[in-house]
PDB file of N, CA and C in Angstrom:
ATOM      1  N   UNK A   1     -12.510   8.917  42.335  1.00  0.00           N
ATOM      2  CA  UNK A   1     -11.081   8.774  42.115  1.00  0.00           C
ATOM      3  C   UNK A   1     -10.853   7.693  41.059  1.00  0.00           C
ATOM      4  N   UNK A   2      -9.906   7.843  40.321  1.00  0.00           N
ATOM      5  CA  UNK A   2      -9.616   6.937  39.168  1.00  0.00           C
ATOM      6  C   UNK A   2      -8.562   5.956  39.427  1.00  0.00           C
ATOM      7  N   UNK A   3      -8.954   4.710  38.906  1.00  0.00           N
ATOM      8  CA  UNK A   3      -8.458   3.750  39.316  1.00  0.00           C
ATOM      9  C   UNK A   3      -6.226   3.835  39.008  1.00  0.00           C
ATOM     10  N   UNK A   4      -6.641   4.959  37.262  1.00  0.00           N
ATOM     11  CA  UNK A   4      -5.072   4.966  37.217  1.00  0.00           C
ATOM     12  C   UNK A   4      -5.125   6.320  36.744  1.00  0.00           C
ATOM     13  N   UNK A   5      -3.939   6.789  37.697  1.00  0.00           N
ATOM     14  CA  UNK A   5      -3.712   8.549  37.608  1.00  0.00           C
ATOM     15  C   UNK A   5      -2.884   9.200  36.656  1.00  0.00           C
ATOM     16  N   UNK A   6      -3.118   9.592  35.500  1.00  0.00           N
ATOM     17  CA  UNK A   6      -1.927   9.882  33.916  1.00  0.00           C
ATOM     18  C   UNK A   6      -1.724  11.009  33.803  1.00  0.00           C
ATOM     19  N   UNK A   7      -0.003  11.059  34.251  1.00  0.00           N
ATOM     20  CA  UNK A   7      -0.403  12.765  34.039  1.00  0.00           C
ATOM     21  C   UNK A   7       1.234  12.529  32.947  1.00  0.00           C
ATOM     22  N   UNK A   8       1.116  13.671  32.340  1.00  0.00           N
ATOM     23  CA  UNK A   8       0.409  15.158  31.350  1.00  0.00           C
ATOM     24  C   UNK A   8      -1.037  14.124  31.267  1.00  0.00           C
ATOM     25  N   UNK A   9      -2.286  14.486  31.460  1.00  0.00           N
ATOM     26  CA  UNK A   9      -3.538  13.823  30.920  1.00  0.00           C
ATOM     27  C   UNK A   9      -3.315  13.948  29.484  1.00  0.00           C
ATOM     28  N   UNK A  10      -4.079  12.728  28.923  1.00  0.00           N
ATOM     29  CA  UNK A  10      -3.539  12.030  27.800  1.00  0.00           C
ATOM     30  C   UNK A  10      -4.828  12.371  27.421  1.00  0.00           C
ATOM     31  N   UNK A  11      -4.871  12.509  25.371  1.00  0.00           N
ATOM     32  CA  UNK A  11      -5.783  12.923  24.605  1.00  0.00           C
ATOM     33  C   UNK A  11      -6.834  12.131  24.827  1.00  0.00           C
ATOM     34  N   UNK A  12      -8.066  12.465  24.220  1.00  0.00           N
ATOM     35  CA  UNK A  12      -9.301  11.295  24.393  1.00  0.00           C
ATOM     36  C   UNK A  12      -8.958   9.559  23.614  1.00  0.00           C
ATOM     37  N   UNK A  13      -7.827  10.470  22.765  1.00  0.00           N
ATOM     38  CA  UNK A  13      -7.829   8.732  21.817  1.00  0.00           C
ATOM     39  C   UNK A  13      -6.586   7.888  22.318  1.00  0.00           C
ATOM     40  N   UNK A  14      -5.272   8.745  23.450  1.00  0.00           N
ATOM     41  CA  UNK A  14      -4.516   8.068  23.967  1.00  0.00           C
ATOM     42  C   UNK A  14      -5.007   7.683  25.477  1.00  0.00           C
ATOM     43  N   UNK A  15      -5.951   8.179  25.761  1.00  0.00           N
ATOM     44  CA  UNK A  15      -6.407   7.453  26.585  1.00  0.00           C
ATOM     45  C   UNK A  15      -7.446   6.216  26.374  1.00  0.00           C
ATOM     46  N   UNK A  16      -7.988   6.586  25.534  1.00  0.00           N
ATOM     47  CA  UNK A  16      -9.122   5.218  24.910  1.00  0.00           C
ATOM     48  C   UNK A  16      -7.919   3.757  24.946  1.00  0.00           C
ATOM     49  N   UNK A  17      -6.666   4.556  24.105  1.00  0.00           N
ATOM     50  CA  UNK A  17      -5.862   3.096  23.555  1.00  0.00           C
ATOM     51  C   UNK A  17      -5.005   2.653  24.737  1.00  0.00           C
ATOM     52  N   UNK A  18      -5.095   3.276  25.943  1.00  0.00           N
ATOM     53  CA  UNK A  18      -4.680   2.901  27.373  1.00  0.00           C
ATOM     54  C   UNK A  18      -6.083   1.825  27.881  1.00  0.00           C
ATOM     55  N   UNK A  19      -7.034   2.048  27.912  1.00  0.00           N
ATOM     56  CA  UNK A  19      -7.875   1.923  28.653  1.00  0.00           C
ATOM     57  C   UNK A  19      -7.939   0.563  28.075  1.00  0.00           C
ATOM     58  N   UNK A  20      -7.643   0.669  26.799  1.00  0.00           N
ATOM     59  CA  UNK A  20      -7.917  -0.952  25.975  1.00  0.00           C
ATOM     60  C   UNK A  20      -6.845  -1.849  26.123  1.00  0.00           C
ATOM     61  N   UNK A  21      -5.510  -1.705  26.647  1.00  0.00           N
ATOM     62  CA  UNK A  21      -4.946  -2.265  26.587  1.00  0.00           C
ATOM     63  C   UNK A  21      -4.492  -2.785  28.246  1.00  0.00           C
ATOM     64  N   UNK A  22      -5.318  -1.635  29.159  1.00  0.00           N
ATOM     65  CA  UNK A  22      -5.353  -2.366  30.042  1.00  0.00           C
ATOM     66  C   UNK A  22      -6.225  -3.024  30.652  1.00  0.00           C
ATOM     67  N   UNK A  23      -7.283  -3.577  29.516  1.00  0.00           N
ATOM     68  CA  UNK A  23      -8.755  -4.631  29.741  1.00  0.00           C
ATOM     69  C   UNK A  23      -7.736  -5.636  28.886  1.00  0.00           C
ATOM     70  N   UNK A  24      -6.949  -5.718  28.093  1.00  0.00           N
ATOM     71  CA  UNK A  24      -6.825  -6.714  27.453  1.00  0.00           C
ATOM     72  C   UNK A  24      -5.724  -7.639  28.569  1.00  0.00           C
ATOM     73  N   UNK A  25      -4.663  -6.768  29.406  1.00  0.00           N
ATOM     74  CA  UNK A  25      -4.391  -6.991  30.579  1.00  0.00           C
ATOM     75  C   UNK A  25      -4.873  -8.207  32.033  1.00  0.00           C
ATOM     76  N   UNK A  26      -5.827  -7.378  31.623  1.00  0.00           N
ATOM     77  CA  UNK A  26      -6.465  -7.814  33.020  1.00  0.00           C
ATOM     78  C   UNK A  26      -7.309  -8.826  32.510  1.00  0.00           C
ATOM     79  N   UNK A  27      -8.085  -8.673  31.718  1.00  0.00           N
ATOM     80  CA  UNK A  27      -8.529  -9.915  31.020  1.00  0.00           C
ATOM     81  C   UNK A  27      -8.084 -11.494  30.940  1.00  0.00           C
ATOM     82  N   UNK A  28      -6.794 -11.128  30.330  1.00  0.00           N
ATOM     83  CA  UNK A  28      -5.260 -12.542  30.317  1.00  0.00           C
ATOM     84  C   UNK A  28      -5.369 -12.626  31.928  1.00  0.00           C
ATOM     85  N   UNK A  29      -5.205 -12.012  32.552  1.00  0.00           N
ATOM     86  CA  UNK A  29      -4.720 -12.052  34.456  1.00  0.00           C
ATOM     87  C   UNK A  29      -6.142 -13.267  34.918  1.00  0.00           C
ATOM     88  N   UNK A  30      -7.367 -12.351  34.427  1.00  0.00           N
ATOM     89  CA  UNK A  30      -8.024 -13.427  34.844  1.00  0.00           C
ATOM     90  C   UNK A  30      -8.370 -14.820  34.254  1.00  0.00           C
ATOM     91  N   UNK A  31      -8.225 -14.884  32.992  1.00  0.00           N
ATOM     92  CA  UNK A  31      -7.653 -16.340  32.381  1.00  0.00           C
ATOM     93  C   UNK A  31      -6.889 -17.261  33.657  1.00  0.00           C
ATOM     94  N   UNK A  32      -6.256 -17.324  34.103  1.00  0.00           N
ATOM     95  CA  UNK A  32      -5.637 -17.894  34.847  1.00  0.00           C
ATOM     96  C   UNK A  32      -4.016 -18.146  34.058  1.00  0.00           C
ATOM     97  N   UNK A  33      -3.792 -19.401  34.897  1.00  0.00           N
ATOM     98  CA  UNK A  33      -2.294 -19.586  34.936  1.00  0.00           C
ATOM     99  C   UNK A  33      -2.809 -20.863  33.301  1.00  0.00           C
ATOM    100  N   UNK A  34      -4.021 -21.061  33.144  1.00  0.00           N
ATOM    101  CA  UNK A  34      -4.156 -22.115  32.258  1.00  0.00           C
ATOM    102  C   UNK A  34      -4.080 -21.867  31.175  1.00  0.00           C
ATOM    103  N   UNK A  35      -4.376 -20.427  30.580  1.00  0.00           N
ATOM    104  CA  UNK A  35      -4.598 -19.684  29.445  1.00  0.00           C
ATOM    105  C   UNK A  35      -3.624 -20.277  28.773  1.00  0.00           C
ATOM    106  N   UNK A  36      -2.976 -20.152  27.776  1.00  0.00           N
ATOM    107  CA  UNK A  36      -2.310 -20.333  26.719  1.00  0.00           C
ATOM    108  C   UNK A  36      -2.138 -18.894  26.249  1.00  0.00           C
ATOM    109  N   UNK A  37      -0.820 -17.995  26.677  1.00  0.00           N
ATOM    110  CA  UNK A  37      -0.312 -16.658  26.098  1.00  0.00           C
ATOM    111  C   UNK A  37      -0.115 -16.684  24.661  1.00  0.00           C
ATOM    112  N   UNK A  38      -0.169 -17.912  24.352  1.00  0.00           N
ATOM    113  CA  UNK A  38       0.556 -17.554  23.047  1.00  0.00           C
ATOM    114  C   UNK A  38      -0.549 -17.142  21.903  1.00  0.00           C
ATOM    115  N   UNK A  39      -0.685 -16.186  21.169  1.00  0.00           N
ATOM    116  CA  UNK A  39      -1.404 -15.721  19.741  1.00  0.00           C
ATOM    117  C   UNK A  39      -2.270 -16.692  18.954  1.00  0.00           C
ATOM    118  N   UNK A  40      -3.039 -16.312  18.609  1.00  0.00           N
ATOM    119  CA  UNK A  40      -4.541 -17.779  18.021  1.00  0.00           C
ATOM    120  C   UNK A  40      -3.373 -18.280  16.974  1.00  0.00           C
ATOM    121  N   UNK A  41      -2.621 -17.623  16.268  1.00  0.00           N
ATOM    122  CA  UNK A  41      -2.424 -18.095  14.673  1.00  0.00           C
ATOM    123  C   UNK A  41      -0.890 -19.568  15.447  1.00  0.00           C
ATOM    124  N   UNK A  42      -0.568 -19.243  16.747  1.00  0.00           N
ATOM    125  CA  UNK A  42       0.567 -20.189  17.220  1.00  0.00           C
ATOM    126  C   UNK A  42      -0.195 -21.581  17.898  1.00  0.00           C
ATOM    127  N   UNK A  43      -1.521 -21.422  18.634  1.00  0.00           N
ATOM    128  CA  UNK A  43      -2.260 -22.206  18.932  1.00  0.00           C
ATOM    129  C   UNK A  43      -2.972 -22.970  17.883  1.00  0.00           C
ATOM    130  N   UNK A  44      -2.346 -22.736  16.553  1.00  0.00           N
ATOM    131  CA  UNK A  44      -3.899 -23.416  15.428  1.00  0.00           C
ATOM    132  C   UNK A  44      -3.224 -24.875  15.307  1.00  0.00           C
ATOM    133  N   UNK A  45      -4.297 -25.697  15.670  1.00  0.00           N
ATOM    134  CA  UNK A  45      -4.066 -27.178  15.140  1.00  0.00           C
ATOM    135  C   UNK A  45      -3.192 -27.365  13.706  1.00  0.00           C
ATOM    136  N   UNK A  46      -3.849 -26.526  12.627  1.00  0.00           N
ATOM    137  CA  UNK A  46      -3.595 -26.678  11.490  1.00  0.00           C
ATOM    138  C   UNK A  46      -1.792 -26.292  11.105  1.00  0.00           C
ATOM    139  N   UNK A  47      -1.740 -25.082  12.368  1.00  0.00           N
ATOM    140  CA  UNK A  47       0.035 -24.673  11.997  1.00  0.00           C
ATOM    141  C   UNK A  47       0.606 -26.031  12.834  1.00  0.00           C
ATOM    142  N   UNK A  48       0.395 -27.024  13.961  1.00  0.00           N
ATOM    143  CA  UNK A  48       1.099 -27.619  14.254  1.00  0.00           C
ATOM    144  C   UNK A  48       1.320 -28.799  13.133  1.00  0.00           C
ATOM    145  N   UNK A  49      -0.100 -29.221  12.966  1.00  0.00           N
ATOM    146  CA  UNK A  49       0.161 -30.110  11.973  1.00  0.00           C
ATOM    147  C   UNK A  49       1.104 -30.169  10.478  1.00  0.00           C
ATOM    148  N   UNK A  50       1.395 -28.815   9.912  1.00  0.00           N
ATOM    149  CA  UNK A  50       2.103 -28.653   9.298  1.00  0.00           C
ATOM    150  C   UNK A  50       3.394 -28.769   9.234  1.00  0.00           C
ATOM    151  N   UNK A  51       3.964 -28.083  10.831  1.00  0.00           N
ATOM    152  CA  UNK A  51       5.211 -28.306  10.922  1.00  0.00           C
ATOM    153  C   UNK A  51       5.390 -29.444  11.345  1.00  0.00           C
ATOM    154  N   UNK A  52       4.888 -30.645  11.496  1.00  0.00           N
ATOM    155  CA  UNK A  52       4.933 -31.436  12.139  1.00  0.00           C
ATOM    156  C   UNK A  52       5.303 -32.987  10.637  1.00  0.00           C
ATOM    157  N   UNK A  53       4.145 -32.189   9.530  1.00  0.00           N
ATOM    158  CA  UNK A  53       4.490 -32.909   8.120  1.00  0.00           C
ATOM    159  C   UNK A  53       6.055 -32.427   7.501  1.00  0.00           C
ATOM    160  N   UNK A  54       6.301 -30.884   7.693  1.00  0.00           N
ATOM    161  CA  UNK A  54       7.135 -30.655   7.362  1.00  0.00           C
ATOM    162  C   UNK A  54       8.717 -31.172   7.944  1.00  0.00           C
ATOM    163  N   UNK A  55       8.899 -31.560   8.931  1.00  0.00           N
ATOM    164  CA  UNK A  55       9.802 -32.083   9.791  1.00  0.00           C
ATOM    165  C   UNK A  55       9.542 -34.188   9.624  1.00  0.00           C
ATOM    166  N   UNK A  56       8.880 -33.981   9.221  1.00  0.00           N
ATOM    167  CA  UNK A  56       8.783 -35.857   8.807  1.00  0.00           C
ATOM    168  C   UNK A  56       7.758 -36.499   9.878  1.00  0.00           C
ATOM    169  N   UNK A  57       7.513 -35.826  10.528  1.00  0.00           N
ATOM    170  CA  UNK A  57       6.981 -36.532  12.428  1.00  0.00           C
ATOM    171  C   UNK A  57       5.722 -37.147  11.772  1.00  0.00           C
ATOM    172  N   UNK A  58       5.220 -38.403  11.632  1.00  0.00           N
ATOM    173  CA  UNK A  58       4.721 -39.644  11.034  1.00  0.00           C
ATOM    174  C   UNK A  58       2.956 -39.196  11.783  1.00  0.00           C
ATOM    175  N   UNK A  59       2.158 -39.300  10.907  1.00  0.00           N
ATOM    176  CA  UNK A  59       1.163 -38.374  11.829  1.00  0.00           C
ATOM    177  C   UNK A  59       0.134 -39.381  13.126  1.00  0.00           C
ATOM    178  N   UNK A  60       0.641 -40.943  12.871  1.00  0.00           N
ATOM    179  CA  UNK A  60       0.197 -41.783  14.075  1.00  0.00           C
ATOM    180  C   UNK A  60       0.773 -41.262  15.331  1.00  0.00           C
ATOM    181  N   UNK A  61       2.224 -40.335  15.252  1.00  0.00           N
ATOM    182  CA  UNK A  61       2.905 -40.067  16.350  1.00  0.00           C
ATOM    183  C   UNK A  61       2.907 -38.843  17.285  1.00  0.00           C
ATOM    184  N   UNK A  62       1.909 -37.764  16.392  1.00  0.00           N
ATOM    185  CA  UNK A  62       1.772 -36.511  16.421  1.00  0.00           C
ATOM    186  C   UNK A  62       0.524 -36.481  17.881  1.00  0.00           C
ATOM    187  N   UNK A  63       1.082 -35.961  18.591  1.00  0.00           N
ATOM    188  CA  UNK A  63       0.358 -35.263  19.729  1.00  0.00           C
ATOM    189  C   UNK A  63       0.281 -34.209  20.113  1.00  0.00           C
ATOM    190  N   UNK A  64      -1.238 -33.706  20.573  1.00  0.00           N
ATOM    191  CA  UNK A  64      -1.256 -32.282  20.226  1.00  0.00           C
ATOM    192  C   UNK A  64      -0.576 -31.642  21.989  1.00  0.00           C
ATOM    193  N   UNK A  65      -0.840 -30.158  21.732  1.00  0.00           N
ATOM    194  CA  UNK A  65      -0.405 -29.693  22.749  1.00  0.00           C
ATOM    195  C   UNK A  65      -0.823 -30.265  24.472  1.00  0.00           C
TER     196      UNK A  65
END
């Protein structure tokens, strides 16, 4: 028995792009509550530091996440 039941059954490649998106799912789930949801390019040191020059914030004062 399959863990998830799709009906009209879905092509080999809409089911592939199901199957992937619900490992990417469950994946985050098991990360925990600590993970950080947010996208690599929002987590980059380098984008905080920028906005951080760009807004004036003095970089002795700058603390990271």
């Amino acid at each position: 028995m399959p863990l998830v039941d799709i009906t009209p059954a879905p092509s080999a490649e809409e089911a592939a792009a199901i199957t992937a998106a619900v490992q990417v799912l469950l994946q985050a789930s098991r990360a925990g509550a600590d993970a950080d949801a947010r996208p690599a390019a929002y987590r980059s040191q380098w984008r905080r530091a920028a906005i951080h020059e760009g807004a004036g914030v003095p970089a002795d004062t700058r603390r990271s996440r």
